[in-house]
Structure formats: structure tokens, C-alpha cells
C-alpha atoms as a PDB file:
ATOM      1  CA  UNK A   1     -18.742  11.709   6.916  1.00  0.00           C
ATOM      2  CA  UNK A   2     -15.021  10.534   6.830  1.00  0.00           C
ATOM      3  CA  UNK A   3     -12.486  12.809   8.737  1.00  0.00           C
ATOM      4  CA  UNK A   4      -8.942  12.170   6.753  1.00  0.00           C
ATOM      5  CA  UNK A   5      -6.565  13.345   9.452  1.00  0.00           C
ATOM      6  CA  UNK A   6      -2.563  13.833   8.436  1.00  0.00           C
ATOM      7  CA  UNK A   7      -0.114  14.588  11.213  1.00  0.00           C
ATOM      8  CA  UNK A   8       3.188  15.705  10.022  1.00  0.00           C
ATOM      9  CA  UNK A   9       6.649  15.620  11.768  1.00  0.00           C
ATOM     10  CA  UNK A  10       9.051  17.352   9.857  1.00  0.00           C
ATOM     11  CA  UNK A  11      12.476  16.779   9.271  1.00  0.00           C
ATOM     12  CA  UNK A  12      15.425  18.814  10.492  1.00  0.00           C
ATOM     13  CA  UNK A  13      15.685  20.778   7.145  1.00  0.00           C
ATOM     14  CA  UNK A  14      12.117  22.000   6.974  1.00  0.00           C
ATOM     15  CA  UNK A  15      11.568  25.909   7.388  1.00  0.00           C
ATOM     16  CA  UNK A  16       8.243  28.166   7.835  1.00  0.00           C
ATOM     17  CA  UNK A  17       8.225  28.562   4.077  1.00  0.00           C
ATOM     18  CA  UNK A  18       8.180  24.998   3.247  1.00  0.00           C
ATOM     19  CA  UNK A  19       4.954  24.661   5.566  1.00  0.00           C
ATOM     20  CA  UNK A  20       3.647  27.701   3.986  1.00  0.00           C
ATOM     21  CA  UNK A  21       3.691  26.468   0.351  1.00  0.00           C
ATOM     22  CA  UNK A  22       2.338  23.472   1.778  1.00  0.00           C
ATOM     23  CA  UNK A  23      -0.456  24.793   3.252  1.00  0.00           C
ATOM     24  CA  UNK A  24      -1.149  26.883  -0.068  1.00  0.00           C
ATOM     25  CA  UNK A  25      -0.950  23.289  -1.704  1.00  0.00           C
ATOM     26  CA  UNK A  26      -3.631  21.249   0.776  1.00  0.00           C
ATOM     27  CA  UNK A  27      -6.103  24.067   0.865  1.00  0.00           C
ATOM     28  CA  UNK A  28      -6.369  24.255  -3.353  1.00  0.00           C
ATOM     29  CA  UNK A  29      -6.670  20.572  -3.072  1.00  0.00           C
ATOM     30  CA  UNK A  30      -9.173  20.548  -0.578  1.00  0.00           C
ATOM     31  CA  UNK A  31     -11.061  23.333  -1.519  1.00  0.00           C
ATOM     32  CA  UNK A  32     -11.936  21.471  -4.955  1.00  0.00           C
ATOM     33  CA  UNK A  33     -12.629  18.111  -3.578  1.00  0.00           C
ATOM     34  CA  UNK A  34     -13.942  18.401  -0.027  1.00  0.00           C
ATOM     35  CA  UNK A  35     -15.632  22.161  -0.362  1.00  0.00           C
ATOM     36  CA  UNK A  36     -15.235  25.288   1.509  1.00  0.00           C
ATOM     37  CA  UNK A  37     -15.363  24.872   5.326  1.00  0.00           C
ATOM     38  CA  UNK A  38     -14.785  21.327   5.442  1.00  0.00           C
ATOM     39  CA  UNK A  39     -11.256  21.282   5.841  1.00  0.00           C
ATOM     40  CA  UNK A  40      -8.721  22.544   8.705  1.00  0.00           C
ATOM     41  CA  UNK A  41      -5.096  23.380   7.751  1.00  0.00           C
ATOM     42  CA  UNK A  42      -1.807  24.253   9.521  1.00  0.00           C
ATOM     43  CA  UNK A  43       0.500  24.048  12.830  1.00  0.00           C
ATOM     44  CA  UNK A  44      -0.051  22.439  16.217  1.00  0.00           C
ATOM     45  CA  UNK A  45      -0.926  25.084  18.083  1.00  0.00           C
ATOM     46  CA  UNK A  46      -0.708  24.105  21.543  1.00  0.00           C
ATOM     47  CA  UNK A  47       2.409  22.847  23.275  1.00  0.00           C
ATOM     48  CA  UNK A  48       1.197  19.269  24.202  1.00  0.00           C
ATOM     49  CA  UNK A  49       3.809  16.918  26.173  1.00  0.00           C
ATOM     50  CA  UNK A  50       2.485  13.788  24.046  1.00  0.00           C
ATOM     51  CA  UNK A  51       2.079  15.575  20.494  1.00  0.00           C
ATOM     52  CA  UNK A  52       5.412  13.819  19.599  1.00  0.00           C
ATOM     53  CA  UNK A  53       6.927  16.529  17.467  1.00  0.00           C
ATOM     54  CA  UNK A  54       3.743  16.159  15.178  1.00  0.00           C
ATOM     55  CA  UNK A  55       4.016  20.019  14.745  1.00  0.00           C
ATOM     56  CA  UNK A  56       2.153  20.411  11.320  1.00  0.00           C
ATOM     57  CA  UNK A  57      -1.300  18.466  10.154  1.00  0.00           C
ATOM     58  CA  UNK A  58      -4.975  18.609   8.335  1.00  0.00           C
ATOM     59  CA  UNK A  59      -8.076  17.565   8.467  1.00  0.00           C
ATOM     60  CA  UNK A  60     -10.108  17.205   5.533  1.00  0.00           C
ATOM     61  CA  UNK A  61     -13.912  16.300   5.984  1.00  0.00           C
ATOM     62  CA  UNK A  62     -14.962  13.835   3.164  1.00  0.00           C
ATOM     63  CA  UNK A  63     -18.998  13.164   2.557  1.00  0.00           C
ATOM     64  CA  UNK A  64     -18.464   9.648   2.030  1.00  0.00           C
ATOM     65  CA  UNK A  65     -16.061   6.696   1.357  1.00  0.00           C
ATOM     66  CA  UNK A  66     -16.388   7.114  -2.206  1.00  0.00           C
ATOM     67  CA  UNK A  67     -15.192  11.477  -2.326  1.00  0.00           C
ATOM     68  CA  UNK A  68     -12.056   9.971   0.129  1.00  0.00           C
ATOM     69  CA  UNK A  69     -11.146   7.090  -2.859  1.00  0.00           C
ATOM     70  CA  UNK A  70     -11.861  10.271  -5.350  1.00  0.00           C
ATOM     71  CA  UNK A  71      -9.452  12.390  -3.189  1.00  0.00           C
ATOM     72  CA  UNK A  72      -6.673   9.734  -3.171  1.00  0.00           C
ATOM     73  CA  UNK A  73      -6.951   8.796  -6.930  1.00  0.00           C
ATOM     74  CA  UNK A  74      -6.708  12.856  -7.731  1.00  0.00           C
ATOM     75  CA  UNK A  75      -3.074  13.342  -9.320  1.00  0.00           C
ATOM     76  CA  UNK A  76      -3.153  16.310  -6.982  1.00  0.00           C
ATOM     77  CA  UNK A  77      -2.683  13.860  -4.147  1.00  0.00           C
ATOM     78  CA  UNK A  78      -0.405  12.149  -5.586  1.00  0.00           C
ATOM     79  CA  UNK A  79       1.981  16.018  -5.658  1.00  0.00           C
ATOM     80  CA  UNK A  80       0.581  16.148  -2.012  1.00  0.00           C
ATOM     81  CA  UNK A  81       1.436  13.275  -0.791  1.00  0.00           C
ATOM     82  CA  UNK A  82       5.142  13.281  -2.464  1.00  0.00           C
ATOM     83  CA  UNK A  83       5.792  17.042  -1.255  1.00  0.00           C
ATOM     84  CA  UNK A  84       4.579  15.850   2.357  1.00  0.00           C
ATOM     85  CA  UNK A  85       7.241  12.854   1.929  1.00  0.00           C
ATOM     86  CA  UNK A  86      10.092  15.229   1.481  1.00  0.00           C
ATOM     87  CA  UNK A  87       9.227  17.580   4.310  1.00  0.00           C
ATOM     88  CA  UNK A  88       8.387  14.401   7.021  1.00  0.00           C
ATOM     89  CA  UNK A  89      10.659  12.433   9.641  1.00  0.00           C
ATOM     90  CA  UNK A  90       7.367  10.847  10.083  1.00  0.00           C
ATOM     91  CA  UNK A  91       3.717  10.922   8.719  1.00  0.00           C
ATOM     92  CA  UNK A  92       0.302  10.043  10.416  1.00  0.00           C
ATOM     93  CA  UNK A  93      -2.775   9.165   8.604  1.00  0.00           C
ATOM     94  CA  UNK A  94      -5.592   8.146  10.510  1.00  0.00           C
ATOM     95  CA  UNK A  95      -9.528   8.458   8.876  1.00  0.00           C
ATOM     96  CA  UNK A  96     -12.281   8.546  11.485  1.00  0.00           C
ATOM     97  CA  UNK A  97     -16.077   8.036  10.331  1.00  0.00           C
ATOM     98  CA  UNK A  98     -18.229  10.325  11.730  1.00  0.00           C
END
């Protein structure tokens, strides 16, 4: 199992809303290609000193190599990944095997 993690910092212009649509956006996306229950959605919800203003992230939980490439050859990703480029100062992306 591959964990796709993506840690967002947003930019000074980004409201609830934006994070909201956003959300709506990653859980369609997920919910297709990773299944229901294997994905985690929304805000930091802690106030950790070292979290670095990475206030809004997701984890989607991929069976394999191959369902990640599948996931980021998807045009859907492609939407996702712009709309999360207009929102960030500052993106993460880090995949863990599990």
C-alpha cells in the first residue's frame, strides 16, 4: 500500500469556501480511484508549533504503485492538482509505502 500524502499551505487570499470546494473535489476523486475509506480529507486540526502553516492536506491510500501512476495520469488530477496550485504558498507531496 502507497500512502500519497499532500500538505497544503495556502496563500493569503484563500477562504473556508475555497477549502470547502476543494475538499468536495479530492473526495470525488478519491472515492473513484482509491475506494471508500481509504482516503482522509481536510484541515490540520491540532495547533502544532512545527506544522509550518501546512493548515490543509490528504491522504489517499493507493493498493499499489501502479493505482498511484493511474491516479496521477487521471485528467481529474490534473483539475486537482491545478486548483491546489492556485490556493498554495506552498505544496507538500510526500508517498510513504506501507
Amino acid at each position: 500500500m502507497l500512502l500519497h500524502t499532500v500538505l497544503i499551505r495556502p496563500n493569503s487570499r484563500v477562504v473556508d469556501a475555497d477549502f470547502d470546494a476543494l475538499g468536495i473535489q479530492t473526495r470525488k476523486l478519491a472515492e473513484r480511484l482509491c475506494g471508500p475509506g481509504n482516503y482522509d480529507v481536510g484541515p490540520n486540526t491540532t495547533q502544532e508549533p512545527l506544522d509550518q502553516g501546512f493548515s490543509y492536506g490528504f491522504i489517499l491510500r493507493f493498493a499499489d504503485r501502479d493505482a498511484l501512476a493511474r491516479y496521477h495520469h487521471d485528467p481529474e488530477h490534473d483539475l486537482l492538482s491545478k486548483r491546489i496550485q492556485e490556493l498554495a504558498e506552498t505544496v507538500l507531496v510526500f508517498d510513504l509505502e506501507a
